[in-house]
PDB file of N, CA and C in Angstrom:
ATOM      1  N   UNK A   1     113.197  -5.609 100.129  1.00  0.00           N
ATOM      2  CA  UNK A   1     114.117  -4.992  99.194  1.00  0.00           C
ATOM      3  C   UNK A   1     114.058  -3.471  99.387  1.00  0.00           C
ATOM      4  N   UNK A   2     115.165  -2.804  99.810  1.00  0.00           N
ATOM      5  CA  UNK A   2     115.302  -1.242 100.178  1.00  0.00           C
ATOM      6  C   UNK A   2     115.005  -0.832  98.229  1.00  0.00           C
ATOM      7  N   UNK A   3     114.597   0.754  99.173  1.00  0.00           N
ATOM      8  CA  UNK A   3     114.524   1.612  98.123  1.00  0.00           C
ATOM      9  C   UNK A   3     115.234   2.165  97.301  1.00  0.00           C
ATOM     10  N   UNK A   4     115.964   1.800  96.377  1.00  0.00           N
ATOM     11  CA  UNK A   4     116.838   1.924  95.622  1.00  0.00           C
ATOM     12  C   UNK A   4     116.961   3.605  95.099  1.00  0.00           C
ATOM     13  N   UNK A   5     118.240   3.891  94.345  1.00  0.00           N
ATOM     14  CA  UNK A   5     118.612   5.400  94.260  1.00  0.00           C
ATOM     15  C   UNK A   5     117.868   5.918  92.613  1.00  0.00           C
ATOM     16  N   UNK A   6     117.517   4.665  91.755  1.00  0.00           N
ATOM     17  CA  UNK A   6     116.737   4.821  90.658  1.00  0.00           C
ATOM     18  C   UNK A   6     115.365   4.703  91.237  1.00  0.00           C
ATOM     19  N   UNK A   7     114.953   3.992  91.491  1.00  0.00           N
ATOM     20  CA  UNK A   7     113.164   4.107  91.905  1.00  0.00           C
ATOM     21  C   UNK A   7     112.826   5.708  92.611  1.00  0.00           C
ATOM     22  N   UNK A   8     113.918   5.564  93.710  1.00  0.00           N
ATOM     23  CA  UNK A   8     113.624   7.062  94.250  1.00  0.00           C
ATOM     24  C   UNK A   8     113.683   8.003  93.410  1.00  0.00           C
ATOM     25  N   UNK A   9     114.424   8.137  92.261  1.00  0.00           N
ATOM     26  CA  UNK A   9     114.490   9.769  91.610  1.00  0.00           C
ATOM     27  C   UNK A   9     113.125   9.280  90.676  1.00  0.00           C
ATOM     28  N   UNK A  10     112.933   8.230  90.171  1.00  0.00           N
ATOM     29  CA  UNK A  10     111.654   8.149  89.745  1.00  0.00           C
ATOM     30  C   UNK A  10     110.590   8.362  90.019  1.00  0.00           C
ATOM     31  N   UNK A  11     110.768   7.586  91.171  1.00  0.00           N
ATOM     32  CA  UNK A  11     109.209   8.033  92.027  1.00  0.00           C
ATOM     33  C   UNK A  11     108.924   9.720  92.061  1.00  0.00           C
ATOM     34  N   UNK A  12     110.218  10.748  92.625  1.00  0.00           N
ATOM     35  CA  UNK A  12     110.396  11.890  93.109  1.00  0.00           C
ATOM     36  C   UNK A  12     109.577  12.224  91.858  1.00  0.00           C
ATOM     37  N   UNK A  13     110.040  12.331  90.777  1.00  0.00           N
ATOM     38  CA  UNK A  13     110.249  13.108  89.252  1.00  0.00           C
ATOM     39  C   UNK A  13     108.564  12.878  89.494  1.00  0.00           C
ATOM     40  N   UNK A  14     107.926  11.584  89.364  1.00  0.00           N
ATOM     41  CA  UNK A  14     106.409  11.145  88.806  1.00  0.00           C
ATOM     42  C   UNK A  14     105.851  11.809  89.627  1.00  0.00           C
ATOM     43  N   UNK A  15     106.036  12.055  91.199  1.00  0.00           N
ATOM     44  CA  UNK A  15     105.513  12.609  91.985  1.00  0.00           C
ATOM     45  C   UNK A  15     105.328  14.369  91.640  1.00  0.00           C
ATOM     46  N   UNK A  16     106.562  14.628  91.148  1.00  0.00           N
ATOM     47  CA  UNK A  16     106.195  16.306  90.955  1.00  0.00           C
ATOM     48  C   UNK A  16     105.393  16.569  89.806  1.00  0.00           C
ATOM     49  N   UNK A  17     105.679  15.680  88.687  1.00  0.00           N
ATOM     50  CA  UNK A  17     104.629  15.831  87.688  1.00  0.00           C
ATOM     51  C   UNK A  17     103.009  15.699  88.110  1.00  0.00           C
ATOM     52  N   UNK A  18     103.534  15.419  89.240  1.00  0.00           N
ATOM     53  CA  UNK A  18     101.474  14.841  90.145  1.00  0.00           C
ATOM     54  C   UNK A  18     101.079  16.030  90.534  1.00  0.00           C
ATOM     55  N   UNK A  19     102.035  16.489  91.323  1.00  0.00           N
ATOM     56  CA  UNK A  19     101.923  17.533  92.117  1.00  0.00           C
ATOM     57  C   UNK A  19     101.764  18.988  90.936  1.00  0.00           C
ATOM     58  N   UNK A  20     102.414  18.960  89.522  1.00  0.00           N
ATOM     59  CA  UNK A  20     102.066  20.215  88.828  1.00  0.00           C
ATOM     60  C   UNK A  20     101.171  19.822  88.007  1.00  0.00           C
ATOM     61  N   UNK A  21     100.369  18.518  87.746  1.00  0.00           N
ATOM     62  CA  UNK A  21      99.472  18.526  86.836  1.00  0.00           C
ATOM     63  C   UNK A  21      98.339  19.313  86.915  1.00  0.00           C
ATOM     64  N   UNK A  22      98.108  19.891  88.352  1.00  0.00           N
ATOM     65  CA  UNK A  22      96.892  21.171  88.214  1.00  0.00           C
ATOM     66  C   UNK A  22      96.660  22.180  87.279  1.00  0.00           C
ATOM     67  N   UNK A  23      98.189  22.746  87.357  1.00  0.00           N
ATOM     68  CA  UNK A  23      98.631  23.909  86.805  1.00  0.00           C
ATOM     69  C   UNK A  23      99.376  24.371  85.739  1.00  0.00           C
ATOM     70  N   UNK A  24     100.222  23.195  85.519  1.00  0.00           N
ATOM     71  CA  UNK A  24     100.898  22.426  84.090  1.00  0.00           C
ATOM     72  C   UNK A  24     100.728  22.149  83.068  1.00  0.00           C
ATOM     73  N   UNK A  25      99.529  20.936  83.665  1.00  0.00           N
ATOM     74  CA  UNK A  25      98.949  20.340  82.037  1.00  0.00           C
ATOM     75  C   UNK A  25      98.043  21.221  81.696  1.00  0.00           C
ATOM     76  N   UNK A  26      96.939  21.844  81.839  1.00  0.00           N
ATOM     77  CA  UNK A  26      95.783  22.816  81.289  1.00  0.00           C
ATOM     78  C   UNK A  26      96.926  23.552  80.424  1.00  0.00           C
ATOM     79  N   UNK A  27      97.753  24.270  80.867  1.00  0.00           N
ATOM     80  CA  UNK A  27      98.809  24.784  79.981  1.00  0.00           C
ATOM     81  C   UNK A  27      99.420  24.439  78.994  1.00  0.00           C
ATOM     82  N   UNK A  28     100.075  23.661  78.798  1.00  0.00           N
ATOM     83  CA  UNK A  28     100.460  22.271  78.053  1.00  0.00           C
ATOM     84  C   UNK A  28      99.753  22.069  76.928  1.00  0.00           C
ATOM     85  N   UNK A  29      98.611  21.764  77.610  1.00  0.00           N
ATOM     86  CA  UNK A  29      97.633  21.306  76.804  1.00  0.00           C
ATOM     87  C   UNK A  29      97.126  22.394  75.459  1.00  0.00           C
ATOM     88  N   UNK A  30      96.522  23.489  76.526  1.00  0.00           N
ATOM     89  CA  UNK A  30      96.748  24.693  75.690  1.00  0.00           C
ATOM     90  C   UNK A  30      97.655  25.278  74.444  1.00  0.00           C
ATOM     91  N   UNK A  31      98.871  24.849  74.760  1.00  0.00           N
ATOM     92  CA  UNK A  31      99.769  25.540  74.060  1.00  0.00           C
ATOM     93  C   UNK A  31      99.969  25.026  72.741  1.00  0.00           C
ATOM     94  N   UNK A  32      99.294  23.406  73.006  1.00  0.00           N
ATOM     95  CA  UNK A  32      99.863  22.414  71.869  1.00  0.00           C
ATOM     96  C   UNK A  32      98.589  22.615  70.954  1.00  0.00           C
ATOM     97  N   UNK A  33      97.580  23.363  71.247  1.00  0.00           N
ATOM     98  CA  UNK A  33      96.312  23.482  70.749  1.00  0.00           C
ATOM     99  C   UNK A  33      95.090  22.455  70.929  1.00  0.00           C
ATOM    100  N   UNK A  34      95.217  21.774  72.042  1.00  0.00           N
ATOM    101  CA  UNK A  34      94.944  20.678  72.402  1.00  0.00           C
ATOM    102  C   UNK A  34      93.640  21.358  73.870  1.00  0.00           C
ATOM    103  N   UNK A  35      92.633  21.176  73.257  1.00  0.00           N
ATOM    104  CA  UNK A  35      91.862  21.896  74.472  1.00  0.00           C
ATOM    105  C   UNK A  35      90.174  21.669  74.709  1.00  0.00           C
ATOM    106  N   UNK A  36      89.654  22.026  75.523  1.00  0.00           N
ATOM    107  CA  UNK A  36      88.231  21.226  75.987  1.00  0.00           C
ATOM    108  C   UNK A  36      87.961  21.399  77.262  1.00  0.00           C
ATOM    109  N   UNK A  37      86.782  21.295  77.542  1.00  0.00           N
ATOM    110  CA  UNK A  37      86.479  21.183  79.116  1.00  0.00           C
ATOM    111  C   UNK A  37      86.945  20.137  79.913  1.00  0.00           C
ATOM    112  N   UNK A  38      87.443  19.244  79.189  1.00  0.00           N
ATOM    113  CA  UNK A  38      88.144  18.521  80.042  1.00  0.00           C
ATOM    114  C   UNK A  38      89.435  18.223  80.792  1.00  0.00           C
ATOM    115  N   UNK A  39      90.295  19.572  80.225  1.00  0.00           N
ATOM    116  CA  UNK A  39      91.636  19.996  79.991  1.00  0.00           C
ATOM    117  C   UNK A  39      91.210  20.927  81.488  1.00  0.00           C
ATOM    118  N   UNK A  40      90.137  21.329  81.923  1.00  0.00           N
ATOM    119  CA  UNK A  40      89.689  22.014  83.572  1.00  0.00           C
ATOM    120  C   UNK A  40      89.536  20.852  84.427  1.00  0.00           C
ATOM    121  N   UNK A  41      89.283  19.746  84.057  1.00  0.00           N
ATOM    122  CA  UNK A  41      89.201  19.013  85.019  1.00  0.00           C
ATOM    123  C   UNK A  41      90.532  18.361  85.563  1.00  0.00           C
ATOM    124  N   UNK A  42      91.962  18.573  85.219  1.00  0.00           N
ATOM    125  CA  UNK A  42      92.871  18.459  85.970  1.00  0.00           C
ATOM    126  C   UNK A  42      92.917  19.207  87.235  1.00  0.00           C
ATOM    127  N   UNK A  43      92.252  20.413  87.479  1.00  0.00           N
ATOM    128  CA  UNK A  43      92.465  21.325  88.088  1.00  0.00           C
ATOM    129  C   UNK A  43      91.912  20.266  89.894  1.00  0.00           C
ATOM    130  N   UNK A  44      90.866  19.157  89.251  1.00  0.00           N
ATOM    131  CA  UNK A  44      90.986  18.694  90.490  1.00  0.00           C
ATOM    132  C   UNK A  44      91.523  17.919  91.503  1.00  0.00           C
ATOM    133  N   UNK A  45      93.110  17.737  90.582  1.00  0.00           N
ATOM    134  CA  UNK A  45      93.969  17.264  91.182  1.00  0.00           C
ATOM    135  C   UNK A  45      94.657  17.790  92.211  1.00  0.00           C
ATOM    136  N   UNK A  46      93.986  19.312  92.049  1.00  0.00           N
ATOM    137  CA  UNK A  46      94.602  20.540  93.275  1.00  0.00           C
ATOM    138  C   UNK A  46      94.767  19.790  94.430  1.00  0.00           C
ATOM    139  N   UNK A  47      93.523  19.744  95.244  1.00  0.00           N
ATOM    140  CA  UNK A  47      93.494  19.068  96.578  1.00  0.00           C
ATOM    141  C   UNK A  47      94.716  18.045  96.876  1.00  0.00           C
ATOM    142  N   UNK A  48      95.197  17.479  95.946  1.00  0.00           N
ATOM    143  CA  UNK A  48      96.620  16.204  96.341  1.00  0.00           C
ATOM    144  C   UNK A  48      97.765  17.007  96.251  1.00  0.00           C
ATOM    145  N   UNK A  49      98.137  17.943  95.549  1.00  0.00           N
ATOM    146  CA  UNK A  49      99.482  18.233  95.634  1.00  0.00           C
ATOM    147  C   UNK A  49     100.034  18.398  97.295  1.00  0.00           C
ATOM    148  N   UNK A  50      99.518  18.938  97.966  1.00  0.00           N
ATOM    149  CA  UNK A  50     100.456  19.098  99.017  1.00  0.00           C
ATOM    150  C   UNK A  50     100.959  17.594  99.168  1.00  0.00           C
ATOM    151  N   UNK A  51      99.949  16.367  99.016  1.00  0.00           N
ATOM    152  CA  UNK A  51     100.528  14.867  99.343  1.00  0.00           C
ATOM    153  C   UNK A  51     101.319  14.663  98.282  1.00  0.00           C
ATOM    154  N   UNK A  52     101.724  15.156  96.827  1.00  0.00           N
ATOM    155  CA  UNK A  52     102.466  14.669  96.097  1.00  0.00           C
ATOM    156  C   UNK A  52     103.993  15.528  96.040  1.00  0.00           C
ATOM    157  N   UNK A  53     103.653  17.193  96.708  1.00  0.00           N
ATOM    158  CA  UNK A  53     104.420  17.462  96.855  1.00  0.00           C
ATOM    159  C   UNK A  53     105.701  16.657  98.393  1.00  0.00           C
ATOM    160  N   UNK A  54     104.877  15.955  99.258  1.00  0.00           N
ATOM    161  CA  UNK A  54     105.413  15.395 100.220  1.00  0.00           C
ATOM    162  C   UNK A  54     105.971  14.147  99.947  1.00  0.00           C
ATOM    163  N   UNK A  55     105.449  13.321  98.937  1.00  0.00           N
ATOM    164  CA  UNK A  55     105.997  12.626  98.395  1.00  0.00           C
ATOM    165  C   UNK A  55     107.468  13.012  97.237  1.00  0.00           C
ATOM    166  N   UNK A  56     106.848  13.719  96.741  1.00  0.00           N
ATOM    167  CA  UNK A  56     108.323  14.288  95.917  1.00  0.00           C
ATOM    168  C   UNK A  56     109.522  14.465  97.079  1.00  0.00           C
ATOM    169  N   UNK A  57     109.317  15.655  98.014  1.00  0.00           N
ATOM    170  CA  UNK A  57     110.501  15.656  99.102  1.00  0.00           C
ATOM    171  C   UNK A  57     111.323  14.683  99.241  1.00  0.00           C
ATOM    172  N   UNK A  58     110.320  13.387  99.916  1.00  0.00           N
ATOM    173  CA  UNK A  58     110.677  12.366 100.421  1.00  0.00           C
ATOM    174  C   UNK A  58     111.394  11.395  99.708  1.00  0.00           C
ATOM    175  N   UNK A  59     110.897  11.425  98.172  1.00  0.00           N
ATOM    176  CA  UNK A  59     111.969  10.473  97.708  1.00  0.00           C
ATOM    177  C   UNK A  59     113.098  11.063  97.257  1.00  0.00           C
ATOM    178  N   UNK A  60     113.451  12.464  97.398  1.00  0.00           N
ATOM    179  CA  UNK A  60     114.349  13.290  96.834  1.00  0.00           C
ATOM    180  C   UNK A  60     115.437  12.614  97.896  1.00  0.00           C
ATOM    181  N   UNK A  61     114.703  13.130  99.163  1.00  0.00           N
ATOM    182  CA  UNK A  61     115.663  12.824 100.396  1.00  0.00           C
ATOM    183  C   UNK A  61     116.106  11.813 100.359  1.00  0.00           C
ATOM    184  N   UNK A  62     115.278  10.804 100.313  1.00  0.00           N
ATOM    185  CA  UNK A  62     115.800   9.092 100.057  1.00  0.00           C
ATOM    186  C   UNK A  62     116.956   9.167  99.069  1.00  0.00           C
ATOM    187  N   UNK A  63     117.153   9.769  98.022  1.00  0.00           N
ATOM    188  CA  UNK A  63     117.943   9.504  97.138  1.00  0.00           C
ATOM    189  C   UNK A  63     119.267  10.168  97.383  1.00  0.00           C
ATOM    190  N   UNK A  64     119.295  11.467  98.145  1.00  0.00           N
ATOM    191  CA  UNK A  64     120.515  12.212  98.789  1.00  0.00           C
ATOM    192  C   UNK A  64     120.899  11.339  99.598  1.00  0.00           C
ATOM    193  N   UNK A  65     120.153  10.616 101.029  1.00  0.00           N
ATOM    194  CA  UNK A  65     121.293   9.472 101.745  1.00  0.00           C
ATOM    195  C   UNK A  65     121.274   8.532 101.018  1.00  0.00           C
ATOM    196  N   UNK A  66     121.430   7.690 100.523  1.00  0.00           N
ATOM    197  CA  UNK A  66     121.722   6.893  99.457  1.00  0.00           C
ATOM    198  C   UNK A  66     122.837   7.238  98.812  1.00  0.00           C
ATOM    199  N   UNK A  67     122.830   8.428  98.326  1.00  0.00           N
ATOM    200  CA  UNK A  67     123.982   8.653  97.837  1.00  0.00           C
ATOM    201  C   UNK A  67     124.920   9.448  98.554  1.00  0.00           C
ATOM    202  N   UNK A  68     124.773  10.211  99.382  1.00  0.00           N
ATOM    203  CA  UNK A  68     125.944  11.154  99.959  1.00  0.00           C
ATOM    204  C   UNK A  68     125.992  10.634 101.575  1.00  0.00           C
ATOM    205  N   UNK A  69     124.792   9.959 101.679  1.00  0.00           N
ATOM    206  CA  UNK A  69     125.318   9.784 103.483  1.00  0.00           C
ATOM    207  C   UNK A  69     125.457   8.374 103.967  1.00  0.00           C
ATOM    208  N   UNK A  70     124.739   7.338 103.507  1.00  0.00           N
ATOM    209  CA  UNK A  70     125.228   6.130 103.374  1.00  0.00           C
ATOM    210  C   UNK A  70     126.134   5.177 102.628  1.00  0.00           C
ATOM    211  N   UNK A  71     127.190   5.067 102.986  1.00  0.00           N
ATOM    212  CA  UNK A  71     128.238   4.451 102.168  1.00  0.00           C
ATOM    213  C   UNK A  71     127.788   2.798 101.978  1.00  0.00           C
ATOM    214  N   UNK A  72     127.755   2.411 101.000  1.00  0.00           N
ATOM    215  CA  UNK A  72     127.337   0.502 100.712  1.00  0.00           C
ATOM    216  C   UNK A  72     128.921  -0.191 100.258  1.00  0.00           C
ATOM    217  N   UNK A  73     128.682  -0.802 100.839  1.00  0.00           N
ATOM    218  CA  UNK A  73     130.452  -1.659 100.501  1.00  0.00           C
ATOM    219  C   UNK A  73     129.810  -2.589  99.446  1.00  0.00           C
ATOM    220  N   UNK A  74     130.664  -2.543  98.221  1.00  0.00           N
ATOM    221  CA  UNK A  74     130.933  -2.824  97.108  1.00  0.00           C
ATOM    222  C   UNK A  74     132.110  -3.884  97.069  1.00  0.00           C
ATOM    223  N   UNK A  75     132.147  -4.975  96.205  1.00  0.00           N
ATOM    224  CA  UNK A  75     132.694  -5.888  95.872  1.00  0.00           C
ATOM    225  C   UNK A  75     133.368  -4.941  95.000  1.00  0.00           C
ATOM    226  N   UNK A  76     135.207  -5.932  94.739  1.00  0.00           N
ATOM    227  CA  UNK A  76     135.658  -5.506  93.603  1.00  0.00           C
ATOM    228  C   UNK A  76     135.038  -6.083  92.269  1.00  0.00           C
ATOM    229  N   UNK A  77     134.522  -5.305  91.165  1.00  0.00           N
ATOM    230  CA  UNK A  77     134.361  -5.490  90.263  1.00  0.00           C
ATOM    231  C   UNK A  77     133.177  -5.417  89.465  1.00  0.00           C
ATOM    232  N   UNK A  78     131.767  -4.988  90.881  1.00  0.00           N
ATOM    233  CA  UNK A  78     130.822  -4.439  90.888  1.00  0.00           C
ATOM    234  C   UNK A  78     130.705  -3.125  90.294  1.00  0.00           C
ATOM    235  N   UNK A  79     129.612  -3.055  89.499  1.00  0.00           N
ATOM    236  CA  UNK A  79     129.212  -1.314  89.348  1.00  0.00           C
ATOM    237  C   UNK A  79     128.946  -0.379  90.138  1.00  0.00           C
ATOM    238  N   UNK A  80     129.289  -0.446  91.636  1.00  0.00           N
ATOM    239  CA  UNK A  80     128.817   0.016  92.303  1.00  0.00           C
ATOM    240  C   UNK A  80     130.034   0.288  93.072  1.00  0.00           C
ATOM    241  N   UNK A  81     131.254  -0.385  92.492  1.00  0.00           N
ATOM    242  CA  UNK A  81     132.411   0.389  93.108  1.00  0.00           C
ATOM    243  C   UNK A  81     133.018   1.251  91.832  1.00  0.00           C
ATOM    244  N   UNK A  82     132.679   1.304  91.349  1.00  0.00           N
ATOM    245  CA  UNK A  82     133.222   2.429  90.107  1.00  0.00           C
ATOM    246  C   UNK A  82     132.772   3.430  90.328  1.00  0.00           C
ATOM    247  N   UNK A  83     133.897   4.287  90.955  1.00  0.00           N
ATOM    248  CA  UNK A  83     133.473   5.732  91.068  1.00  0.00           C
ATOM    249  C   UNK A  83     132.672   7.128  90.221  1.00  0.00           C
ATOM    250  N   UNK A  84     132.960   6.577  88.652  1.00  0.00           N
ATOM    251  CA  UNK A  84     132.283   6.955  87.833  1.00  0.00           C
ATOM    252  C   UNK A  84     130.562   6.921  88.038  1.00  0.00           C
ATOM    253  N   UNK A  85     129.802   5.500  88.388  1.00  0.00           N
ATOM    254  CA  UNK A  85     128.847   5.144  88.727  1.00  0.00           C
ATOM    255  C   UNK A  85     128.241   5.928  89.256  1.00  0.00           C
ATOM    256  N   UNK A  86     128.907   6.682  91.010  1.00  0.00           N
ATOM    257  CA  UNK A  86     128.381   7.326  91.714  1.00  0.00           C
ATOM    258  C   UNK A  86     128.075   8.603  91.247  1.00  0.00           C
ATOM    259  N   UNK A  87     129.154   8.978  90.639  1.00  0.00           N
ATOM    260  CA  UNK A  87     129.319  10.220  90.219  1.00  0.00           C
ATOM    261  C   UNK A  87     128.111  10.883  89.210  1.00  0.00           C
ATOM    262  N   UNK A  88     127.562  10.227  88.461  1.00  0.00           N
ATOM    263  CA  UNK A  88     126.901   9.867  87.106  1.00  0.00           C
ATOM    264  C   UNK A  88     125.562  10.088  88.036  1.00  0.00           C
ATOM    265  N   UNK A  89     125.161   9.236  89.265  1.00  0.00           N
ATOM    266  CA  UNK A  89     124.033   8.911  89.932  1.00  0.00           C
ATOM    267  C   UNK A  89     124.261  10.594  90.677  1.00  0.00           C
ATOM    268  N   UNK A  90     124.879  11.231  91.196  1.00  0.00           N
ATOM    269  CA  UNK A  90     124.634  12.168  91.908  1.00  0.00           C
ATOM    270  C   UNK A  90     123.987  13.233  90.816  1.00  0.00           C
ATOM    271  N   UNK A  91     124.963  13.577  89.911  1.00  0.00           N
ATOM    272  CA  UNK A  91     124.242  14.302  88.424  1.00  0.00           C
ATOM    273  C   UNK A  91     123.373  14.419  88.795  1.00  0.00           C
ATOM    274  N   UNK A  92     122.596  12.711  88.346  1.00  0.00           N
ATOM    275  CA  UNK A  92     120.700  12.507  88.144  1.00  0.00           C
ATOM    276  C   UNK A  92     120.526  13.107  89.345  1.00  0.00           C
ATOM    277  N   UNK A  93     120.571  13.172  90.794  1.00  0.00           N
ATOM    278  CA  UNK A  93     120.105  13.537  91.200  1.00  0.00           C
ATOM    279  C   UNK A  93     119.719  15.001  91.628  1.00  0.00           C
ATOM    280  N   UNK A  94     121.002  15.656  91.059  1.00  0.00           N
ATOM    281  CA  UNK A  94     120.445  17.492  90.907  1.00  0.00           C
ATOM    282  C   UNK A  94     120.176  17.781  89.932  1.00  0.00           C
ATOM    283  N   UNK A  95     120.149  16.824  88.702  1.00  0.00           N
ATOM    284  CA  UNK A  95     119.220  17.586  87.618  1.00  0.00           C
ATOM    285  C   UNK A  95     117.908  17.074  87.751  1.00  0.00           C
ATOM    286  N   UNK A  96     117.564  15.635  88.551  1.00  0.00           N
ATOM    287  CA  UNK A  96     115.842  15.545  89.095  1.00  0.00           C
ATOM    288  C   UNK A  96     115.381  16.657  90.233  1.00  0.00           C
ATOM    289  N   UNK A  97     116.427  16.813  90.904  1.00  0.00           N
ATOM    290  CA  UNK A  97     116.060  17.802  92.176  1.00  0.00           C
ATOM    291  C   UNK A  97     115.464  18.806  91.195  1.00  0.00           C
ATOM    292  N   UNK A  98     116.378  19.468  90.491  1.00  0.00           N
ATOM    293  CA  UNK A  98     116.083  20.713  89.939  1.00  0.00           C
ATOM    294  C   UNK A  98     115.079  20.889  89.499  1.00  0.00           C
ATOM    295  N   UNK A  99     114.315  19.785  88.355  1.00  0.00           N
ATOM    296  CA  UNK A  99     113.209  19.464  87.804  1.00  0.00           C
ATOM    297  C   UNK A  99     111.705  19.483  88.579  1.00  0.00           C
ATOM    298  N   UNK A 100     112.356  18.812  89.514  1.00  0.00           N
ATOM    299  CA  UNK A 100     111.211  18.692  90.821  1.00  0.00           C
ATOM    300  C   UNK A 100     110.486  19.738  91.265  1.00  0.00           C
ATOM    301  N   UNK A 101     111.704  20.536  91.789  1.00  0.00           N
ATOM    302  CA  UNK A 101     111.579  22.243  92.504  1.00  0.00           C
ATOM    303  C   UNK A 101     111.080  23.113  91.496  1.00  0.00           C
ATOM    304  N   UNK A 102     111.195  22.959  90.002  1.00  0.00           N
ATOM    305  CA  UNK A 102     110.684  23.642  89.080  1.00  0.00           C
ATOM    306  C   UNK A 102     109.293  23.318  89.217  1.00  0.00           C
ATOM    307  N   UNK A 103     109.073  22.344  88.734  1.00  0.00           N
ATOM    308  CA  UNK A 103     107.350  22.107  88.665  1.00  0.00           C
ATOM    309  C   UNK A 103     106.976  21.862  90.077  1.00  0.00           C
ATOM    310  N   UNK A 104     107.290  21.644  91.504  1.00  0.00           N
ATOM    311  CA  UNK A 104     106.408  21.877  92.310  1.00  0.00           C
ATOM    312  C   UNK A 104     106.375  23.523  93.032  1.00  0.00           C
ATOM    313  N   UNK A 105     107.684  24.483  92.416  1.00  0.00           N
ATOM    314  CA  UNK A 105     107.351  26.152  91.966  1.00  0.00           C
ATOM    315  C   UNK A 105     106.120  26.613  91.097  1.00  0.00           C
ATOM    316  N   UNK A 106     106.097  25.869  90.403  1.00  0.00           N
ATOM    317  CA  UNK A 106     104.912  25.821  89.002  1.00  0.00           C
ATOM    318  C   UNK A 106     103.412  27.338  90.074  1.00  0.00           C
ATOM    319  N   UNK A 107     103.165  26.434  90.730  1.00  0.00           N
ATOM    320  CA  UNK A 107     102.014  27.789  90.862  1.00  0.00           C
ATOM    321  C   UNK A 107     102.418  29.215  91.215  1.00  0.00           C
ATOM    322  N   UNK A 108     103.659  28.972  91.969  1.00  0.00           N
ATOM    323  CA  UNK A 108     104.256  30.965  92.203  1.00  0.00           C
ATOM    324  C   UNK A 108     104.155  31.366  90.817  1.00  0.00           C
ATOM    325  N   UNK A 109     105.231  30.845  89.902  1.00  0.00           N
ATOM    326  CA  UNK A 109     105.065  31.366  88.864  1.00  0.00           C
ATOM    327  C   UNK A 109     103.998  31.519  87.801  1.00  0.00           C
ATOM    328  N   UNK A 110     103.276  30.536  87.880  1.00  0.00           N
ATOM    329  CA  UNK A 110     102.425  30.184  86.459  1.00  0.00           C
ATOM    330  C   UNK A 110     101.547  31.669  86.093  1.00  0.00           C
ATOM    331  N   UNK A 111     101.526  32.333  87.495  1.00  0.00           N
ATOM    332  CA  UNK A 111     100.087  33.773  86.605  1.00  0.00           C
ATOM    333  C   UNK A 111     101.567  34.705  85.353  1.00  0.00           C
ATOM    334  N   UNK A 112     102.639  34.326  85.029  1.00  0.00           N
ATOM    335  CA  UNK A 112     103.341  34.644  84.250  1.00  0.00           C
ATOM    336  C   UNK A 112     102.915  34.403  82.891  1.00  0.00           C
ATOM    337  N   UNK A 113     102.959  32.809  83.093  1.00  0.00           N
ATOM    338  CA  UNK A 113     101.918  32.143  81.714  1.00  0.00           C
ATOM    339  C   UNK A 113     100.309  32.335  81.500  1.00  0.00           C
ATOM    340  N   UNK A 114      99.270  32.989  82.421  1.00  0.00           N
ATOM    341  CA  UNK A 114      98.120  33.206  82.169  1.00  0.00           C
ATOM    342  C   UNK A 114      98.051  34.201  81.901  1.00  0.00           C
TER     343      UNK A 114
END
C-alpha cells in the first residue's frame, strides 16, 4: 500500500515536531510554568534532528509528487476526482510545509526567545 498524501503530511508535521523538540519544548514548557530538570533532558534529542529533519524533507517531498507531479486516474464519482479535493489537499500541504520549515528554523531563531 503506497504512501498516501495524508500519512505523508503527517508523518512530515510529527517529524518536525521531533526534530524541534530540543529547542521547543524546554521553551514551551517554560512558558506554561511547567519546569524541572527534566524539561533539560529533551535537549538529548539534539543528536536525531538532523535524521528527523531528513525525515520531515522527505515526506514533505512525498506529498508535493503526489500531489503536483503524479496524476492518479479517478473514477467518476470518486473523491478523488473532485477538484475541490485536490485543491483543499494542496492548502494542507503549504500550510504543513510552512509549519515544518518553522520549527525545523526553530534553532536560528530560538537565542531570540532565550
Amino acid at each position: 500500500m503506497p504512501l498516501g498524501v495524508k500519512s505523508s503530511l503527517a508523518g512530515s508535521l510529527l517529524a518536525a515536531f521531533g526534530a524541534a523538540a530540543c529547542c521547543v519544548g524546554p521553551l514551551l514548557l517554560v512558558m506554561t510554568g511547567i519546569g524541572g530538570a527534566w524539561a533539560a533532558s529533551l535537549r538529548s534529542l539534539e543528536p536525531l534532528q538532523p535524521a528527523f529533519a531528513a525525515i520531515t524533507l522527505g515526506c514533505l517531498g512525498w506529498a508535493f509528487y503526489r500531489l503536483y507531479l503524479q496524476h492518479e486516474a479517478c473514477a467518476p464519482g470518486e473523491a478523488c476526482a473532485a477538484p475541490q479535493v485536490r485543491r483543499n489537499q494542496r492548502v494542507l500541504l503549504w500550510i504543513v510545509a510552512i509549519m515544518a520549515v518553522a520549527m525545523l528554523a526553530f534553532p536560528l531563531y530560538a537565542p531570540i526567545f532565550y
